[in-house]
N, C-alpha and C. Protein backbone atom coordinates (compact mmCIF):
# COMPACT_ATOMS: atom_id res chain seq x y z
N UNK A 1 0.85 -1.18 0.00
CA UNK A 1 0.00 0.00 0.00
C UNK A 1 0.89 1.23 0.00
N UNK A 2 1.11 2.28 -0.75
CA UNK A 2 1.51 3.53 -1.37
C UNK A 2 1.11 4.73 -0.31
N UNK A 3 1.58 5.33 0.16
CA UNK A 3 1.34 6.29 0.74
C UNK A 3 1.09 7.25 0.09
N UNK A 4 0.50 9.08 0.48
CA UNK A 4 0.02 10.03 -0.66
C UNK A 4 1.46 10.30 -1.24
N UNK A 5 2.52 10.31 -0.37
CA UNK A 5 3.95 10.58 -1.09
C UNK A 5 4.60 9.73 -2.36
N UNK A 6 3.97 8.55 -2.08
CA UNK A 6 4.82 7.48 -3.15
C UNK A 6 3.59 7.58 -4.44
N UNK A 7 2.66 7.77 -4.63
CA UNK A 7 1.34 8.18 -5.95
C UNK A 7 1.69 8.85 -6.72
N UNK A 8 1.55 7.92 -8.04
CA UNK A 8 1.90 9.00 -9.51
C UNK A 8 0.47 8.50 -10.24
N UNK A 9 0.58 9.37 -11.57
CA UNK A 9 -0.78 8.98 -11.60
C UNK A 9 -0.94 7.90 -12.42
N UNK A 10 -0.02 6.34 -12.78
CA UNK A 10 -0.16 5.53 -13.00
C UNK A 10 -0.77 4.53 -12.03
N UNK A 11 -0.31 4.95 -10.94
CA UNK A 11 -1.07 4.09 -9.53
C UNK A 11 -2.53 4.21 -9.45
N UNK A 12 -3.49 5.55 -10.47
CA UNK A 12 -4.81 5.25 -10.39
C UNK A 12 -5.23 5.09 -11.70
N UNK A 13 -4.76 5.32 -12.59
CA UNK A 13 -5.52 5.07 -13.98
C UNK A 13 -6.04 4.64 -14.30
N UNK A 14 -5.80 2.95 -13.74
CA UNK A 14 -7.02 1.80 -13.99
C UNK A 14 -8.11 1.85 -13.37
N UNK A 15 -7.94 2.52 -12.05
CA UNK A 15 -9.40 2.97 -11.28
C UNK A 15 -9.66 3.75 -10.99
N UNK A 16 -9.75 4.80 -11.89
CA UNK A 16 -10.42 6.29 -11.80
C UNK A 16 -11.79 6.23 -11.45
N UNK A 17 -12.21 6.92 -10.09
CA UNK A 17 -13.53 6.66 -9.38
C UNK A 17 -13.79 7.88 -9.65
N UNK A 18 -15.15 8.20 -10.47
CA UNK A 18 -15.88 9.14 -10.87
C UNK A 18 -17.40 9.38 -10.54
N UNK A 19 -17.35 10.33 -10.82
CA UNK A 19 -19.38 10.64 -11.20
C UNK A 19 -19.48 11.56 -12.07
N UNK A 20 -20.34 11.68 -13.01
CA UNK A 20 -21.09 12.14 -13.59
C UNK A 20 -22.02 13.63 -12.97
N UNK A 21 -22.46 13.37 -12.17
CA UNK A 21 -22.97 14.39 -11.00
C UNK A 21 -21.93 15.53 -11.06
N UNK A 22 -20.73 14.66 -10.11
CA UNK A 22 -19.80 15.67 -9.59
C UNK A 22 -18.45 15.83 -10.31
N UNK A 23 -18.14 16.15 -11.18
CA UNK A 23 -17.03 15.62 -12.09
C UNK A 23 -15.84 16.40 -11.45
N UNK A 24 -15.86 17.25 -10.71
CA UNK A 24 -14.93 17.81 -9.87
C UNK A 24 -14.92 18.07 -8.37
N UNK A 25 -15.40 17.32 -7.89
CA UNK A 25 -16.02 17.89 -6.53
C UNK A 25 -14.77 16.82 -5.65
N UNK A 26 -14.71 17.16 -4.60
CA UNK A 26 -14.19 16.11 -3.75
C UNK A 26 -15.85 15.05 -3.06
N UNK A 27 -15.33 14.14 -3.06
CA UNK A 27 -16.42 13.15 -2.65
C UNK A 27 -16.33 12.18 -1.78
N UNK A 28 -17.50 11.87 -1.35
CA UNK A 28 -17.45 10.53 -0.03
C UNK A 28 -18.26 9.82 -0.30
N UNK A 29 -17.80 8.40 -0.22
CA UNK A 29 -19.30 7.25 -0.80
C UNK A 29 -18.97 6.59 0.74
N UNK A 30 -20.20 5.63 1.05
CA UNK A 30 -20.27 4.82 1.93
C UNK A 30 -20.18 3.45 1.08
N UNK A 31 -19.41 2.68 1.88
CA UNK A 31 -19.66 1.27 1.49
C UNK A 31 -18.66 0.24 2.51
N UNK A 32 -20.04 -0.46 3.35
CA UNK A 32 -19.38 -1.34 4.55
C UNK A 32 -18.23 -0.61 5.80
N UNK A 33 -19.13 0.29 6.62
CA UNK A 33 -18.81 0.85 7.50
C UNK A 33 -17.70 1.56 7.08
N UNK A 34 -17.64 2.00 6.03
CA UNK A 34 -16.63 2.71 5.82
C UNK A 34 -17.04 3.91 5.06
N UNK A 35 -16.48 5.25 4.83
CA UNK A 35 -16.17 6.71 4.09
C UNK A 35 -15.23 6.89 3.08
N UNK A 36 -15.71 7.04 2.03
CA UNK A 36 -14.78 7.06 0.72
C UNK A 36 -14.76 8.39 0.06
N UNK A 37 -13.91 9.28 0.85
CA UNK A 37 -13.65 10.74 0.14
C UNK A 37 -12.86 10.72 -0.75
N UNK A 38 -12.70 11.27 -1.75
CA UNK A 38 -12.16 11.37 -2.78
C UNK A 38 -11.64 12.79 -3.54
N UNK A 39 -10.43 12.99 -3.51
CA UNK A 39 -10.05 14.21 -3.95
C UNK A 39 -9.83 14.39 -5.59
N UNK A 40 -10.54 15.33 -5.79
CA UNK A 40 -10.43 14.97 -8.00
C UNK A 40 -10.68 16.66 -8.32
N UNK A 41 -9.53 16.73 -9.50
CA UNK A 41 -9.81 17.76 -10.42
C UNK A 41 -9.80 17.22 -11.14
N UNK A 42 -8.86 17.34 -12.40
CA UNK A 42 -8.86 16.87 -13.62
C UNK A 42 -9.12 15.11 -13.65
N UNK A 43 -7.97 14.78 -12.59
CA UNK A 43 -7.83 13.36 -12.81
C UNK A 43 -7.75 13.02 -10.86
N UNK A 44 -7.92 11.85 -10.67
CA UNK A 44 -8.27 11.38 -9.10
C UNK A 44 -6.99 11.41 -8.55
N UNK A 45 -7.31 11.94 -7.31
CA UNK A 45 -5.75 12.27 -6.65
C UNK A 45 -5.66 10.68 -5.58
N UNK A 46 -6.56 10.66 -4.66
CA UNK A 46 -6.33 9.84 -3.92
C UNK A 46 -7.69 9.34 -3.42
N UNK A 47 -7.75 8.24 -2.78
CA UNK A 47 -9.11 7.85 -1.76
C UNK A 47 -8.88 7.50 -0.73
N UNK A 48 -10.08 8.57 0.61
CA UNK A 48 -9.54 8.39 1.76
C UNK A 48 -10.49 7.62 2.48
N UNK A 49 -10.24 7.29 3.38
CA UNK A 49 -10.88 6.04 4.24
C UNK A 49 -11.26 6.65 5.48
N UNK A 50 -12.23 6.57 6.06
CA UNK A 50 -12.50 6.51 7.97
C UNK A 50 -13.44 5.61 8.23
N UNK A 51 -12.70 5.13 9.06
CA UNK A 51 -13.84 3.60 9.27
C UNK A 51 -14.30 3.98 10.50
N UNK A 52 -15.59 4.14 10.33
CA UNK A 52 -16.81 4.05 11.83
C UNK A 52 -16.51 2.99 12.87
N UNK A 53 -16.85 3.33 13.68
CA UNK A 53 -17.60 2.38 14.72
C UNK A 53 -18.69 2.05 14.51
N UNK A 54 -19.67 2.48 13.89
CA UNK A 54 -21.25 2.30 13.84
C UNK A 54 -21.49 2.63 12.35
N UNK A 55 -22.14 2.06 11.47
CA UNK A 55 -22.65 2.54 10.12
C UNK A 55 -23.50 3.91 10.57
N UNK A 56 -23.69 4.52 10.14
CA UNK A 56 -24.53 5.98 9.64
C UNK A 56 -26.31 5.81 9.81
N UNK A 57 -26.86 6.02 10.30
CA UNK A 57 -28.34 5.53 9.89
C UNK A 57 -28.64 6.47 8.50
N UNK A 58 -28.23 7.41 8.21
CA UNK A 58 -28.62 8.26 7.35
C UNK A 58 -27.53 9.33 6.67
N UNK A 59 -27.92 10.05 6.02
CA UNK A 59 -26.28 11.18 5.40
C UNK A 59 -26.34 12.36 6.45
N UNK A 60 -27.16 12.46 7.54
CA UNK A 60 -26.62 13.35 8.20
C UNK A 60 -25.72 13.14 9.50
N UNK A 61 -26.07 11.42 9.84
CA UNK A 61 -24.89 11.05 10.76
C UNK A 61 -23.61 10.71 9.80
N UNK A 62 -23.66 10.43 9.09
CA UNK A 62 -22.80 10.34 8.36
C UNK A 62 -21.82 11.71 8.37
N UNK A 63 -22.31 12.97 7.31
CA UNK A 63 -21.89 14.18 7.38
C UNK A 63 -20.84 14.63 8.75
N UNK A 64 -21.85 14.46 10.05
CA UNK A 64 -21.47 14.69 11.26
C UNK A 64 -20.54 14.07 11.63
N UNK A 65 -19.87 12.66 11.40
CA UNK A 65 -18.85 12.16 12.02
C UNK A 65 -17.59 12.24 11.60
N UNK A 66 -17.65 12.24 9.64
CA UNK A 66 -16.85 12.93 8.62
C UNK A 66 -16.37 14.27 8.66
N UNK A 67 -17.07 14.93 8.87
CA UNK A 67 -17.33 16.33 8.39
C UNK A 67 -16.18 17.08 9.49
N UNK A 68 -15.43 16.63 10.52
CA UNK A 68 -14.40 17.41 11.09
C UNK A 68 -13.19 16.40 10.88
N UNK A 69 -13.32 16.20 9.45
CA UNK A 69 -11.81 15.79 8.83
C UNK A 69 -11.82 16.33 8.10
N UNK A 70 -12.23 17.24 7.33
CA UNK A 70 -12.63 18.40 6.60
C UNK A 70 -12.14 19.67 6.60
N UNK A 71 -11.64 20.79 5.52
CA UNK A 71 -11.27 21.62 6.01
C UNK A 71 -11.30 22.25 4.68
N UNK A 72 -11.47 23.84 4.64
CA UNK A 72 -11.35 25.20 3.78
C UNK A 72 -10.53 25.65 4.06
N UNK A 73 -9.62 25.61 2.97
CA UNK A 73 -8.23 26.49 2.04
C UNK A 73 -7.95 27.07 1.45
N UNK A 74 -7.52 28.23 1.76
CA UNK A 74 -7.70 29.78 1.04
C UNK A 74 -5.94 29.64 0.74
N UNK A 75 -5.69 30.63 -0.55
CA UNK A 75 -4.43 30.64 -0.80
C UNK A 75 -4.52 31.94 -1.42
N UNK A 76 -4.40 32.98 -0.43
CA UNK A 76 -4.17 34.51 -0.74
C UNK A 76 -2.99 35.24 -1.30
N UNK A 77 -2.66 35.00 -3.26
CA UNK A 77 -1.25 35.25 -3.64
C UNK A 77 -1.52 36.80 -3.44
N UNK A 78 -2.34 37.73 -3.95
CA UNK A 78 -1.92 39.05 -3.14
C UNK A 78 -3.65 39.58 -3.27
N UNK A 79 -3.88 41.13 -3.39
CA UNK A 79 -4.57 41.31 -2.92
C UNK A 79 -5.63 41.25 -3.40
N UNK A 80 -5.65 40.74 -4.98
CA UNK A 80 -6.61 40.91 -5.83
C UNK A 80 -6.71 39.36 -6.32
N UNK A 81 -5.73 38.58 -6.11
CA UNK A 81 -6.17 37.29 -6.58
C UNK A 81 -6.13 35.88 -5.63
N UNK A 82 -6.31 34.71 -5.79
CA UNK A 82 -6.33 33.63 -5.15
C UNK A 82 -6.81 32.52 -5.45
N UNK A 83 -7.39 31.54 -4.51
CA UNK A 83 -8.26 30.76 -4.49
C UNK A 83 -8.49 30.04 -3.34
N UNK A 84 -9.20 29.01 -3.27
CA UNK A 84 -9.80 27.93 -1.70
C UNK A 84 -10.02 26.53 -2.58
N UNK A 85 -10.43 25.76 -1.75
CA UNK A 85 -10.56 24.58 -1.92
C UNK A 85 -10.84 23.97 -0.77
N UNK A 86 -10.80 22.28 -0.96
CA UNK A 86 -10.68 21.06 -0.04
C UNK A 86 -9.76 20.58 0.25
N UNK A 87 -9.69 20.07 1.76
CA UNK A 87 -8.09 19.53 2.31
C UNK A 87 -9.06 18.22 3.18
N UNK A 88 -8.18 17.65 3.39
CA UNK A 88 -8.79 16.21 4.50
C UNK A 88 -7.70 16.09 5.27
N UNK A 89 -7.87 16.31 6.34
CA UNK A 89 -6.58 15.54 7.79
C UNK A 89 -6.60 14.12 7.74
N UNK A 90 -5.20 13.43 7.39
CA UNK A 90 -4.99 12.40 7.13
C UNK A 90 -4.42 11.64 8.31
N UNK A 91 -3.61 12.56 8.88
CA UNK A 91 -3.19 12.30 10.23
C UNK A 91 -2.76 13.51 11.19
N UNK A 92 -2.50 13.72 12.32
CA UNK A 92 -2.47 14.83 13.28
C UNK A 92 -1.49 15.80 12.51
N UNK A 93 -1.86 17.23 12.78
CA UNK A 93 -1.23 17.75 11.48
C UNK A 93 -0.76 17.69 10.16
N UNK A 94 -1.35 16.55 8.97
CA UNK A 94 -1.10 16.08 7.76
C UNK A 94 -2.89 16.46 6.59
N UNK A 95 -2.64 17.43 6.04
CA UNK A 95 -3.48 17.97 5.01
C UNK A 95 -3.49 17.65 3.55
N UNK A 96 -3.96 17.06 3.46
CA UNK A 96 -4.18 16.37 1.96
C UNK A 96 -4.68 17.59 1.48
N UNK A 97 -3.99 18.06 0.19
CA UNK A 97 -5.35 18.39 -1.30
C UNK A 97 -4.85 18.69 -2.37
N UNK A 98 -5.57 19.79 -3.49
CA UNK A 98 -5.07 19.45 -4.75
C UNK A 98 -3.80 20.13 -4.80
N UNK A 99 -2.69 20.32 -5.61
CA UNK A 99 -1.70 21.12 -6.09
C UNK A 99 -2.40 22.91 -6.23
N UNK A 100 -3.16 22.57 -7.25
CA UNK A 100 -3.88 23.60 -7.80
C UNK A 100 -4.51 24.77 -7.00
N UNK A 101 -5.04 24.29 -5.07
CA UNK A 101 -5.39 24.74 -4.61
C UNK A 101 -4.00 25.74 -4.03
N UNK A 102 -3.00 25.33 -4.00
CA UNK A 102 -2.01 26.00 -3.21
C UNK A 102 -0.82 26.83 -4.15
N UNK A 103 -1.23 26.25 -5.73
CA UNK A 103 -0.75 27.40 -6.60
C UNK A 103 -0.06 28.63 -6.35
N UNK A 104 0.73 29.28 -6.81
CA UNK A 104 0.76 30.45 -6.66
C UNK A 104 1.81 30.92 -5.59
N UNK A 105 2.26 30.05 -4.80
CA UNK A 105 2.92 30.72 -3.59
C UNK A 105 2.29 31.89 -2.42
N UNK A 106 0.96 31.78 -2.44
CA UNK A 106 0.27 32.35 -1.60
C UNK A 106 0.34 32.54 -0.45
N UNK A 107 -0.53 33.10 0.57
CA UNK A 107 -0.82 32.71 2.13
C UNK A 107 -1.49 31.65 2.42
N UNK A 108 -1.32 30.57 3.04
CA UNK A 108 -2.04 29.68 3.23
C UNK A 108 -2.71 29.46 4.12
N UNK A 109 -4.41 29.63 4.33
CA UNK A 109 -4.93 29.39 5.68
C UNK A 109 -6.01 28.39 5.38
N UNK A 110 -5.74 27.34 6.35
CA UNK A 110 -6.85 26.78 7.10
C UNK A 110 -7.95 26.95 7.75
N UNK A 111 -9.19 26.59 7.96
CA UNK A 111 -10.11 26.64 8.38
C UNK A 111 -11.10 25.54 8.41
N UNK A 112 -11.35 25.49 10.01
CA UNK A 112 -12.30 24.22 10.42
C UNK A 112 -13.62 24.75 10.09
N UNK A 113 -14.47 23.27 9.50
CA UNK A 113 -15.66 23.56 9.29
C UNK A 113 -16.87 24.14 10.95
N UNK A 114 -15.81 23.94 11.88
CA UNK A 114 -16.52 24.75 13.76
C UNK A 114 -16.70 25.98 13.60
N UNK A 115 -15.81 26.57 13.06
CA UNK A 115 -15.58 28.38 13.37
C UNK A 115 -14.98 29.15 11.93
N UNK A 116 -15.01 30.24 11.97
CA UNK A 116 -14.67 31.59 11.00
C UNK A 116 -12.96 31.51 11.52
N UNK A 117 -12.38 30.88 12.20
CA UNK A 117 -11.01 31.04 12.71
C UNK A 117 -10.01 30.60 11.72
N UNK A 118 -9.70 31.31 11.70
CA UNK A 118 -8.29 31.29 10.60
C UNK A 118 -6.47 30.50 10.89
N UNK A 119 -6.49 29.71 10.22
CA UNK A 119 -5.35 29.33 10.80
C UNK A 119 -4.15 28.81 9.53
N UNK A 120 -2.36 29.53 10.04
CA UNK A 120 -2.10 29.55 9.10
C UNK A 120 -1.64 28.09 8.88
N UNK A 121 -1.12 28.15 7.56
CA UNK A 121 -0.62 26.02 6.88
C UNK A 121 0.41 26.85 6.19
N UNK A 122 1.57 25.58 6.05
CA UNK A 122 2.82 26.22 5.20
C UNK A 122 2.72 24.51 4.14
N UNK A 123 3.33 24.62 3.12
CA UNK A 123 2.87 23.00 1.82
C UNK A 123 4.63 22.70 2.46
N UNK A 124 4.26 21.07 2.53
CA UNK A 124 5.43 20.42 2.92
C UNK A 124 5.56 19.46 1.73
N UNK A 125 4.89 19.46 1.18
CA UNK A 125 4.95 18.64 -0.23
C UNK A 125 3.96 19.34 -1.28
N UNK A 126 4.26 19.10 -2.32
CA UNK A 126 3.43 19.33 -3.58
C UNK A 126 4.14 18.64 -5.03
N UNK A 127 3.01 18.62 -5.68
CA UNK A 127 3.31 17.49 -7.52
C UNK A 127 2.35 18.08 -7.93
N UNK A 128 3.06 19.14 -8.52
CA UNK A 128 2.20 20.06 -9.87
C UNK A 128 1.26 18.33 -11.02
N UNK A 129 2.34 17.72 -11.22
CA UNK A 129 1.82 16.97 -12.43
C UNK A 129 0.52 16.31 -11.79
N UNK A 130 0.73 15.53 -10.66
CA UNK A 130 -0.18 14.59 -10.30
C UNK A 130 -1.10 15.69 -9.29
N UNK A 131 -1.35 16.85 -9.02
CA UNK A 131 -2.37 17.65 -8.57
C UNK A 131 -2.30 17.73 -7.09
N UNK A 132 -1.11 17.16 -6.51
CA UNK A 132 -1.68 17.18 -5.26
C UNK A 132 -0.29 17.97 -3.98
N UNK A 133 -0.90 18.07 -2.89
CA UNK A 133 -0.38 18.85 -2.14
C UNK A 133 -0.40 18.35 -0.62
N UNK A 134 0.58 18.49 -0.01
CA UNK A 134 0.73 18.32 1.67
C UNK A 134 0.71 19.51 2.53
N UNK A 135 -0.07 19.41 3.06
CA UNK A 135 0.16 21.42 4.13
C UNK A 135 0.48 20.54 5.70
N UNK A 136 1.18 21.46 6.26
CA UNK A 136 1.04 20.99 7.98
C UNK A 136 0.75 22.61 8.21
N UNK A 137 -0.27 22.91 9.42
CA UNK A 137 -0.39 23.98 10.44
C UNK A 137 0.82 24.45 10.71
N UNK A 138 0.71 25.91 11.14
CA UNK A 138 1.87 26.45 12.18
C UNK A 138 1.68 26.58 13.05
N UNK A 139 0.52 25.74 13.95
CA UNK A 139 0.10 25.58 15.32
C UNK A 139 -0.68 24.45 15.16
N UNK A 140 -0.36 23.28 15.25
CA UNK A 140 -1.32 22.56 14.90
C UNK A 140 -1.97 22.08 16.60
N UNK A 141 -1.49 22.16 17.35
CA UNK A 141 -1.97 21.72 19.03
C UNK A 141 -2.79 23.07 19.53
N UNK A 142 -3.20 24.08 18.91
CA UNK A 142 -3.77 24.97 18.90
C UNK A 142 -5.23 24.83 18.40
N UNK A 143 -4.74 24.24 16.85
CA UNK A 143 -5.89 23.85 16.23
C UNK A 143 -6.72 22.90 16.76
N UNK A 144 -6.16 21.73 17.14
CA UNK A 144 -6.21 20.53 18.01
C UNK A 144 -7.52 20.86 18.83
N UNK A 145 -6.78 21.53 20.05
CA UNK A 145 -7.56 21.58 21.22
C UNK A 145 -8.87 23.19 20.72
N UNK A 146 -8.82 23.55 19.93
CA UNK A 146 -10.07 24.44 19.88
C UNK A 146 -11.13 23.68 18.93
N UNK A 147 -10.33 22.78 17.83
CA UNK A 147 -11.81 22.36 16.77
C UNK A 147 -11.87 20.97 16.96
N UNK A 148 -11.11 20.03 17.74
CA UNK A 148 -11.61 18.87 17.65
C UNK A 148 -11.16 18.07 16.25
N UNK A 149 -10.55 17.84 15.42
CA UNK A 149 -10.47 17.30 14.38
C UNK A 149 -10.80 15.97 14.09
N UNK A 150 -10.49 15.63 13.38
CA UNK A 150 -10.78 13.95 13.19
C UNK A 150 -9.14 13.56 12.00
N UNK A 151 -9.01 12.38 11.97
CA UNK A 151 -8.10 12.01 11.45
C UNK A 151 -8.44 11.13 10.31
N UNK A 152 -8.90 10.99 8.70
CA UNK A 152 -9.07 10.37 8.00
C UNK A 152 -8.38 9.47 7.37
N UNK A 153 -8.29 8.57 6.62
CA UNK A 153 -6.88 7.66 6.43
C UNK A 153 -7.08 6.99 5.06
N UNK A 154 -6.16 6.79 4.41
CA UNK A 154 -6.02 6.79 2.98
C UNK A 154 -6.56 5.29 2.68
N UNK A 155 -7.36 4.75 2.13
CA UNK A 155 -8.15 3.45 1.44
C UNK A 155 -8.17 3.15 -0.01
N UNK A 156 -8.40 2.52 0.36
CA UNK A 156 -8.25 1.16 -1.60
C UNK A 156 -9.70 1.60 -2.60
N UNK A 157 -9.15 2.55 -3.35
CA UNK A 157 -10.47 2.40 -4.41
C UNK A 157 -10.62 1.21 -5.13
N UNK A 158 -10.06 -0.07 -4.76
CA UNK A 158 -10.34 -1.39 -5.30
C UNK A 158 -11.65 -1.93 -4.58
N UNK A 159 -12.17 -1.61 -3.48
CA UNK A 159 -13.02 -1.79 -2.65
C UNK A 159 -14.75 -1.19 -2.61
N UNK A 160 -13.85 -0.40 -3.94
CA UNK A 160 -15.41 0.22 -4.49
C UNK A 160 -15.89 0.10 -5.72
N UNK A 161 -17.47 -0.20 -5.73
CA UNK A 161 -17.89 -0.85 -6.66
C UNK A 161 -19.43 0.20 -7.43
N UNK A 162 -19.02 0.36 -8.91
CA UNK A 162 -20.16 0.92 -9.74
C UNK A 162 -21.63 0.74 -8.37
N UNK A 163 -22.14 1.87 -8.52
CA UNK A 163 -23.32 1.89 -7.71
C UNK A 163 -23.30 2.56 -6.37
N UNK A 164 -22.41 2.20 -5.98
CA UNK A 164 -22.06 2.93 -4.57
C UNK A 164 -22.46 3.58 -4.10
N UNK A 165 -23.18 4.56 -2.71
CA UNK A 165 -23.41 5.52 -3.01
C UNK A 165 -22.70 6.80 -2.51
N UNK A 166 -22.50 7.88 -2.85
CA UNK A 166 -21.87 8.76 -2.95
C UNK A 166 -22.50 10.17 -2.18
N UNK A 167 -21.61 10.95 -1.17
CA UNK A 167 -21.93 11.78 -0.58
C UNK A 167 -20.79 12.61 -0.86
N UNK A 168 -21.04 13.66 -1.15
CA UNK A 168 -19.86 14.86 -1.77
C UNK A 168 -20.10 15.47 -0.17
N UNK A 169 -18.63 15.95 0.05
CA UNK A 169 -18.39 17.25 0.93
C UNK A 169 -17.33 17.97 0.98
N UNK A 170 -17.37 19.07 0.87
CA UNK A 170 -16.57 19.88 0.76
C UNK A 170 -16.78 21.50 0.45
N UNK A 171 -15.78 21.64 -0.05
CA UNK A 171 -15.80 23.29 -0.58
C UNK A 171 -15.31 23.49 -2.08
N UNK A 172 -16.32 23.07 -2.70
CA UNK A 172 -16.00 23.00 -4.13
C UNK A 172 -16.27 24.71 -4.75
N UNK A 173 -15.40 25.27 -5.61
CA UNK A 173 -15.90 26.43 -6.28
C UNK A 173 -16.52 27.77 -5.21
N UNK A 174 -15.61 27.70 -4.08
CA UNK A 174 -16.06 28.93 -2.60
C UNK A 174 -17.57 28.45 -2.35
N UNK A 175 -18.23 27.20 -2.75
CA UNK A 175 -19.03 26.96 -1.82
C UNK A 175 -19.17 26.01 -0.46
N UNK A 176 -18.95 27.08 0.63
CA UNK A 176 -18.62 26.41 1.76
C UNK A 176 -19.19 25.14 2.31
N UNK A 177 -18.79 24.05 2.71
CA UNK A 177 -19.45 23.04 3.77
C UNK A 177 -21.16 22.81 2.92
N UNK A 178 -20.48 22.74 1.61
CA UNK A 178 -21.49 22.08 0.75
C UNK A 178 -21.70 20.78 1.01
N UNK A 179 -22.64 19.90 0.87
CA UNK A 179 -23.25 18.43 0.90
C UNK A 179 -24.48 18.11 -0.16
N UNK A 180 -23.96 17.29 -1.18
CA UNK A 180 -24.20 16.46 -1.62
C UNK A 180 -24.68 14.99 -1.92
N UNK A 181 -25.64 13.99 -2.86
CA UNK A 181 -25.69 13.22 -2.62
C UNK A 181 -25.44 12.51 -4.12
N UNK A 182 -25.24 11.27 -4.59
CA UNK A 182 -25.31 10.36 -4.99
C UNK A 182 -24.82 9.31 -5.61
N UNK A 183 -24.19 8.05 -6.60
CA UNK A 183 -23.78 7.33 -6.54
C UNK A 183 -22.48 7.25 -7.61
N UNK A 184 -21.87 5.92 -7.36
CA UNK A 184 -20.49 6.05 -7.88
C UNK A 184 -20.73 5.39 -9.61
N UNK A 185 -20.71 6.54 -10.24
CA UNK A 185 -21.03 6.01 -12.09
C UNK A 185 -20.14 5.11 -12.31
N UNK A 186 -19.25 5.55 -12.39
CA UNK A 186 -18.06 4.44 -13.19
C UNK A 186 -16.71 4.38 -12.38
N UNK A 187 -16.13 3.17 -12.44
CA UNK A 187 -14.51 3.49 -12.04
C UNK A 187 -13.31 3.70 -13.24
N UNK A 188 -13.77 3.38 -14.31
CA UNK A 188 -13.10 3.96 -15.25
C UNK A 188 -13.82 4.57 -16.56
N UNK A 189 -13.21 4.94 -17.27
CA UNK A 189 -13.62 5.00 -18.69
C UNK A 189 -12.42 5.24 -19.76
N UNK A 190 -12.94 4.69 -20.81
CA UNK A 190 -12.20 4.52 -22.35
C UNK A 190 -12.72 5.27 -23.23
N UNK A 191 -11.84 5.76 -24.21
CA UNK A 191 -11.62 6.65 -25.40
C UNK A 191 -11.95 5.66 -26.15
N UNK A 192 -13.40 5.91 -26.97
CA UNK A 192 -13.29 5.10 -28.15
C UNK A 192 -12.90 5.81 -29.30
């Protein structure tokens, strides 16, 4: 099993997990006590895992137990331009997301889906080609003890199967602590 550091994008090609719905969104499917977020722009960055204690009765326990592994990322290059996005805590201070979001050499701040609190992130990794990016906090035991986080963990898109169903969350396009619903179209597709 590959960690987000060792992933190029031959490691997903054969199982590019998509929708139709959301063709860019970051996403979460359920399937067998488990959370399948998924980080995608162009092409799928990674799939993350949190395994319950208890299945979900519904998408709003669901949302609720997910939803503070979650986080909005602003990347302020100066005063007139930028962008935000989706990040997932992978482990205690470790921020998954796209390349694209951290572009630019910006300011980088964090923000828990709890509060308006701002907190800064510096990128400890990034791969322009394969889209993706590592941030750690510059206080992360700060962050810790005020929002509670959760820790999400990287899973096998081999484990997921056409049909699935699919719960988007995130902050796609500055819309905040958006939620979404529905299922997993395809894991790949071909150029005819």
């Amino acid at each position: 099993q590959k960690t987000a550091y060792e992933m190029r994008e031959s490691d997903w090609s054969s199982d590019v997990c998509s929708s139709d719905l959301f063709p860019s969104h970051d996403r979460v499917a359920i399937m067998n006590k488990k959370i399948y977020a998924v980080l995608a722009a162009p092409i799928l960055l990674a799939v993350l895992a949190y395994n319950l204690d208890t299945t979900p009765r519904n998408t709003v326990e669901l949302v609720e137990q997910v939803k503070p592994g979650t986080v909005l990322i602003t990347n302020q290059i100066d005063a007139t331009s930028g962008g935000s996005g989706s990040g997932f805590i992978l482990e205690d201070n470790m921020i998954i997301t796209n390349h694209h979001v951290i572009d630019g050499n910006g300011k980088i701040s964090v923000y828990s889906p709890n509060s308006r609190k701002k907190y800064e992130a510096k990128v400890v990794y990034q791969d322009k080609i394969v889209d993706l990016a590592i941030l750690r906090l510059l206080d992360w035991e700060l962050f810790e003890k005020e929002q509670k986080p959760v820790n999400l963990k990287l899973g096998n898109s081999d484990e997921t199967s056409e049909g699935d169903k699919i719960v988007v969350i995130g902050n796609p396009w500055g819309l905040t602590w958006s939620v979404s619903e529905g299922i997993l179209s395809a894991k790949s597709y071909r150029d005819w």
